[in-house]
N, C-alpha and C. Protein backbone atom coordinates (compact mmCIF):
# COMPACT_ATOMS: atom_id res chain seq x y z
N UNK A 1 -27.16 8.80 -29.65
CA UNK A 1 -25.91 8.39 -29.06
C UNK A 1 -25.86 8.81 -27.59
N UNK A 2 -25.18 8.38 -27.06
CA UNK A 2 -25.24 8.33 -25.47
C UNK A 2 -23.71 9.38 -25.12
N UNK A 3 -24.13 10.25 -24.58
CA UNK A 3 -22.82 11.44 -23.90
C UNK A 3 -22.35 10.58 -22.76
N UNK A 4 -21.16 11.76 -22.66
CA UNK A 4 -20.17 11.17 -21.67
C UNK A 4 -20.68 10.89 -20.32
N UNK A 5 -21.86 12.02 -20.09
CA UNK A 5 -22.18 11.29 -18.98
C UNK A 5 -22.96 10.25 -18.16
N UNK A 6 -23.61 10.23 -19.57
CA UNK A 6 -24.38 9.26 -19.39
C UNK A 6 -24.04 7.90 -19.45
N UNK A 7 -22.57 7.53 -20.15
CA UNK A 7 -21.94 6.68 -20.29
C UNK A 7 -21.31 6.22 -18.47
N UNK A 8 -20.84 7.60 -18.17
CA UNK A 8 -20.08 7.18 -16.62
C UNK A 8 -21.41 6.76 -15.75
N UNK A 9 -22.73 7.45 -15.93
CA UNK A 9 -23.33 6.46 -14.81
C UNK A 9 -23.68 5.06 -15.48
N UNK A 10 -23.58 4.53 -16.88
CA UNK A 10 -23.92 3.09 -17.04
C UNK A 10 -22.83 2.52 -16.70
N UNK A 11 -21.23 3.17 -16.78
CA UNK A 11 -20.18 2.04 -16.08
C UNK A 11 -20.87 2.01 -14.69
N UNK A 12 -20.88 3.06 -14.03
CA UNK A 12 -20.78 3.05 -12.10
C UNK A 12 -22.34 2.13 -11.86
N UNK A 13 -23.57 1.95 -12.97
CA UNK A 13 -24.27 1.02 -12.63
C UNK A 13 -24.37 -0.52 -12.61
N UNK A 14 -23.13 -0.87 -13.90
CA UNK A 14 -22.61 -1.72 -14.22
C UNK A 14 -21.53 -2.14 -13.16
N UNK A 15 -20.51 -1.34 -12.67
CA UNK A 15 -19.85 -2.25 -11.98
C UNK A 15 -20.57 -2.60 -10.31
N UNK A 16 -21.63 -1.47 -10.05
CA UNK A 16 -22.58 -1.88 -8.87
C UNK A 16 -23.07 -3.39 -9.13
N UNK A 17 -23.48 -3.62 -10.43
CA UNK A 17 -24.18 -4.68 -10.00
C UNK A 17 -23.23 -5.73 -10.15
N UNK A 18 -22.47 -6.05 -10.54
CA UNK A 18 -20.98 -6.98 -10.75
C UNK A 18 -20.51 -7.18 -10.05
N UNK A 19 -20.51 -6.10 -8.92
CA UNK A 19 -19.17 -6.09 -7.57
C UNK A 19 -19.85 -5.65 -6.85
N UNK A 20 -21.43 -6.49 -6.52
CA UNK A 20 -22.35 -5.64 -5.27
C UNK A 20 -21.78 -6.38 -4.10
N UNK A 21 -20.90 -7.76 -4.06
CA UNK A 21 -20.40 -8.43 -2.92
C UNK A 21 -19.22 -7.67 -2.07
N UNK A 22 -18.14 -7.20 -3.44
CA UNK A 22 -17.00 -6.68 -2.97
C UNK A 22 -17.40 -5.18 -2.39
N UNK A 23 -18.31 -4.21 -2.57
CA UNK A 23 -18.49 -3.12 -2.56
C UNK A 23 -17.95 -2.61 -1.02
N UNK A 24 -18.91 -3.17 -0.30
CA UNK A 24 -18.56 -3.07 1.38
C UNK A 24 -17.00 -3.20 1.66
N UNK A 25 -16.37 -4.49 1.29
CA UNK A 25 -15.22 -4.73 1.50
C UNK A 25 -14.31 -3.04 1.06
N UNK A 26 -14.52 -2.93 -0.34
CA UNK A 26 -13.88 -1.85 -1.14
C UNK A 26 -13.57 -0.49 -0.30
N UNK A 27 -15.22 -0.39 0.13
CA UNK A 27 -15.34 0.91 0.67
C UNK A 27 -14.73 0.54 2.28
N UNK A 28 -14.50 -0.47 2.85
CA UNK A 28 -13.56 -0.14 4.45
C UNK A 28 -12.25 -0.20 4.21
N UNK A 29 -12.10 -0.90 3.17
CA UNK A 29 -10.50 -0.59 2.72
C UNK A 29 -10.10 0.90 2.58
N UNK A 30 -11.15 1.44 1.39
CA UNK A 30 -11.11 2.63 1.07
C UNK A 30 -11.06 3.63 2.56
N UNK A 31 -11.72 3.52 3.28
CA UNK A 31 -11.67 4.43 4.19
C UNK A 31 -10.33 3.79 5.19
N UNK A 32 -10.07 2.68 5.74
CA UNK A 32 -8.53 2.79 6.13
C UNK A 32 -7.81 3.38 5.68
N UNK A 33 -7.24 3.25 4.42
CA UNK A 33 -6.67 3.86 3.58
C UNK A 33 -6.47 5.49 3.77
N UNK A 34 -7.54 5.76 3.79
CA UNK A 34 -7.62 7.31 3.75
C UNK A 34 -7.21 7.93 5.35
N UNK A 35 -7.91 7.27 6.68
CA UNK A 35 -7.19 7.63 7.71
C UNK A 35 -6.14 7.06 7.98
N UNK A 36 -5.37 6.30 7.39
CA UNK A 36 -3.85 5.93 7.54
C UNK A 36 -2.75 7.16 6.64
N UNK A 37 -3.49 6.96 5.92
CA UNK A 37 -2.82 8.79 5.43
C UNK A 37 -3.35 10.04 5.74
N UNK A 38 -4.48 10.37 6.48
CA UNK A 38 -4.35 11.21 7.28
C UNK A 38 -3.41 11.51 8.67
N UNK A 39 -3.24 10.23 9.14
CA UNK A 39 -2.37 10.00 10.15
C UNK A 39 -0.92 10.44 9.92
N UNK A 40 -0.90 9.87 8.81
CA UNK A 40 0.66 10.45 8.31
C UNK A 40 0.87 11.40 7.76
N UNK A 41 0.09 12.19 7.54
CA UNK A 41 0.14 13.74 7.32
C UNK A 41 0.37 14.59 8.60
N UNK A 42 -0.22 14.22 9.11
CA UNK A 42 -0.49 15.06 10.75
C UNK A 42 0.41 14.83 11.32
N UNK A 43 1.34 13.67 10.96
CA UNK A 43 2.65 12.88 11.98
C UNK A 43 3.44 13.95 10.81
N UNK A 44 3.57 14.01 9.75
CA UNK A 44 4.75 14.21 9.16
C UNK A 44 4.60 16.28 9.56
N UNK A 45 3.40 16.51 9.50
CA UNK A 45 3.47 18.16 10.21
C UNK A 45 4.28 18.51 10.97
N UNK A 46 3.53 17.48 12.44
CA UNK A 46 4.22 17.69 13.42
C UNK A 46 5.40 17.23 14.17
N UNK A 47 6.15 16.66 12.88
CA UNK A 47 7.55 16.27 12.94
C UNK A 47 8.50 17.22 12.64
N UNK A 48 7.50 18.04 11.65
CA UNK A 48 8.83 18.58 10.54
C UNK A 48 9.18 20.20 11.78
N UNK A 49 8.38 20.38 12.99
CA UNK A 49 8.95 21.34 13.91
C UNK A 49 10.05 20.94 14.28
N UNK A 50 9.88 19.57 15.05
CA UNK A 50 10.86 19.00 15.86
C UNK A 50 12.55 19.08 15.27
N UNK A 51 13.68 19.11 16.29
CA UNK A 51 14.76 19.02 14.93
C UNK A 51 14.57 17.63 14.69
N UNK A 52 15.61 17.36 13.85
CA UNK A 52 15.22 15.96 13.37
C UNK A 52 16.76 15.03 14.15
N UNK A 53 16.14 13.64 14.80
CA UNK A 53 16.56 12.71 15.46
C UNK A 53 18.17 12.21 14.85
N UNK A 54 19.07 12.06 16.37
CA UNK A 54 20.42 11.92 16.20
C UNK A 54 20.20 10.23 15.47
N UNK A 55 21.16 9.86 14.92
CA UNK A 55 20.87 8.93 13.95
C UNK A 55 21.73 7.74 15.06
N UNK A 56 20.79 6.64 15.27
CA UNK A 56 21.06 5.67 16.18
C UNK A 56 22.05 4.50 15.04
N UNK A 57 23.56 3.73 15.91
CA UNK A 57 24.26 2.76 15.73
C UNK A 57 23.55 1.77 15.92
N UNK A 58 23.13 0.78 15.20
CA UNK A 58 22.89 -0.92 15.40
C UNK A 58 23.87 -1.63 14.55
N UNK A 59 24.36 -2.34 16.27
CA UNK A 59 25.26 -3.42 16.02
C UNK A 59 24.56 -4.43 15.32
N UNK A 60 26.07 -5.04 14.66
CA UNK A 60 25.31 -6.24 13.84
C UNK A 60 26.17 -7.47 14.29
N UNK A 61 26.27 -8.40 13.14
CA UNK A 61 27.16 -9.49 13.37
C UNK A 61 27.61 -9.54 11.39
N UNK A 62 29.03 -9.60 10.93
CA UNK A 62 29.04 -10.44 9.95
C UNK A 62 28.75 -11.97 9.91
N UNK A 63 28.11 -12.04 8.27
CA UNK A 63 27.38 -13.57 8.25
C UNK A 63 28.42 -13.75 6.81
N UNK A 64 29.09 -15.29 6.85
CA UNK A 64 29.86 -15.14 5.70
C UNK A 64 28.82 -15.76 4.72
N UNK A 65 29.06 -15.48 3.35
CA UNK A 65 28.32 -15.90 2.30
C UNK A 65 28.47 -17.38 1.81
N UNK A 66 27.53 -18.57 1.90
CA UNK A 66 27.21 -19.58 1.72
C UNK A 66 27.55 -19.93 0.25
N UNK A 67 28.40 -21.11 -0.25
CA UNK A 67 28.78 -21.71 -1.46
C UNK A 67 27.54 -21.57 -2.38
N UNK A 68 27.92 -21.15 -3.44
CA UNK A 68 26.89 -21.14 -4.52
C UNK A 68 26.64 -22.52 -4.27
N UNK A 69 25.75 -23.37 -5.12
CA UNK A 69 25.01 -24.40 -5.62
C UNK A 69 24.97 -24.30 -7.16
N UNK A 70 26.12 -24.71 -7.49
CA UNK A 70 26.35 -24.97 -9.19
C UNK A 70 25.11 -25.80 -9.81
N UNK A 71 24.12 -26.64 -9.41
CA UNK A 71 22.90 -27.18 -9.49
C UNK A 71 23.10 -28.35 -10.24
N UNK A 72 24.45 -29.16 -9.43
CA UNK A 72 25.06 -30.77 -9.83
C UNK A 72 24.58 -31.22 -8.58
N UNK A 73 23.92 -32.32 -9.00
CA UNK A 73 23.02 -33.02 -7.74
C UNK A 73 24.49 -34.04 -7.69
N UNK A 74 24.62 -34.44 -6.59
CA UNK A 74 25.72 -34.76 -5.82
C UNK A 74 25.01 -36.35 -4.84
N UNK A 75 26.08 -37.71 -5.18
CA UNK A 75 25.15 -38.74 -4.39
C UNK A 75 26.40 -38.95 -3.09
């Protein structure tokens, strides 16, 4: 019978050869990924000194709400 680990390298050889196209793709995703949350670690550090930002007003406009459509086609 085949152990556990020997089982995990026949998946990881199995999905190599299945997804040898996507692999590249996988792995630059994978690494964006990872320095986009490094980034935001390092941002959220060196935020959490700062006090934290007076909370800005944006004006808006009211928009009135548009008649349902009871879904009676109308000639």
């Amino acid at each position: 019978m085949f152990g556990l680990s020997e089982l995990a390298i026949l998946l990881i050889v199995v999905v190599a050869v299945l997804a040898a196209r996507k692999l590249p793709e996988l792995a630059r995703s994978a690494g964006k990924s990872a320095r986009i949350l490094k980034a935001e670690k390092n941002a959220a550090q060196d935020g959490s000194a700062e006090e934290p930002a007076t909370p800005q007003v944006i004006q808006g406009e009211i928009v009135p709400p548009r008649p349902q459509d009871d879904g009676t086609a109308r000639s």
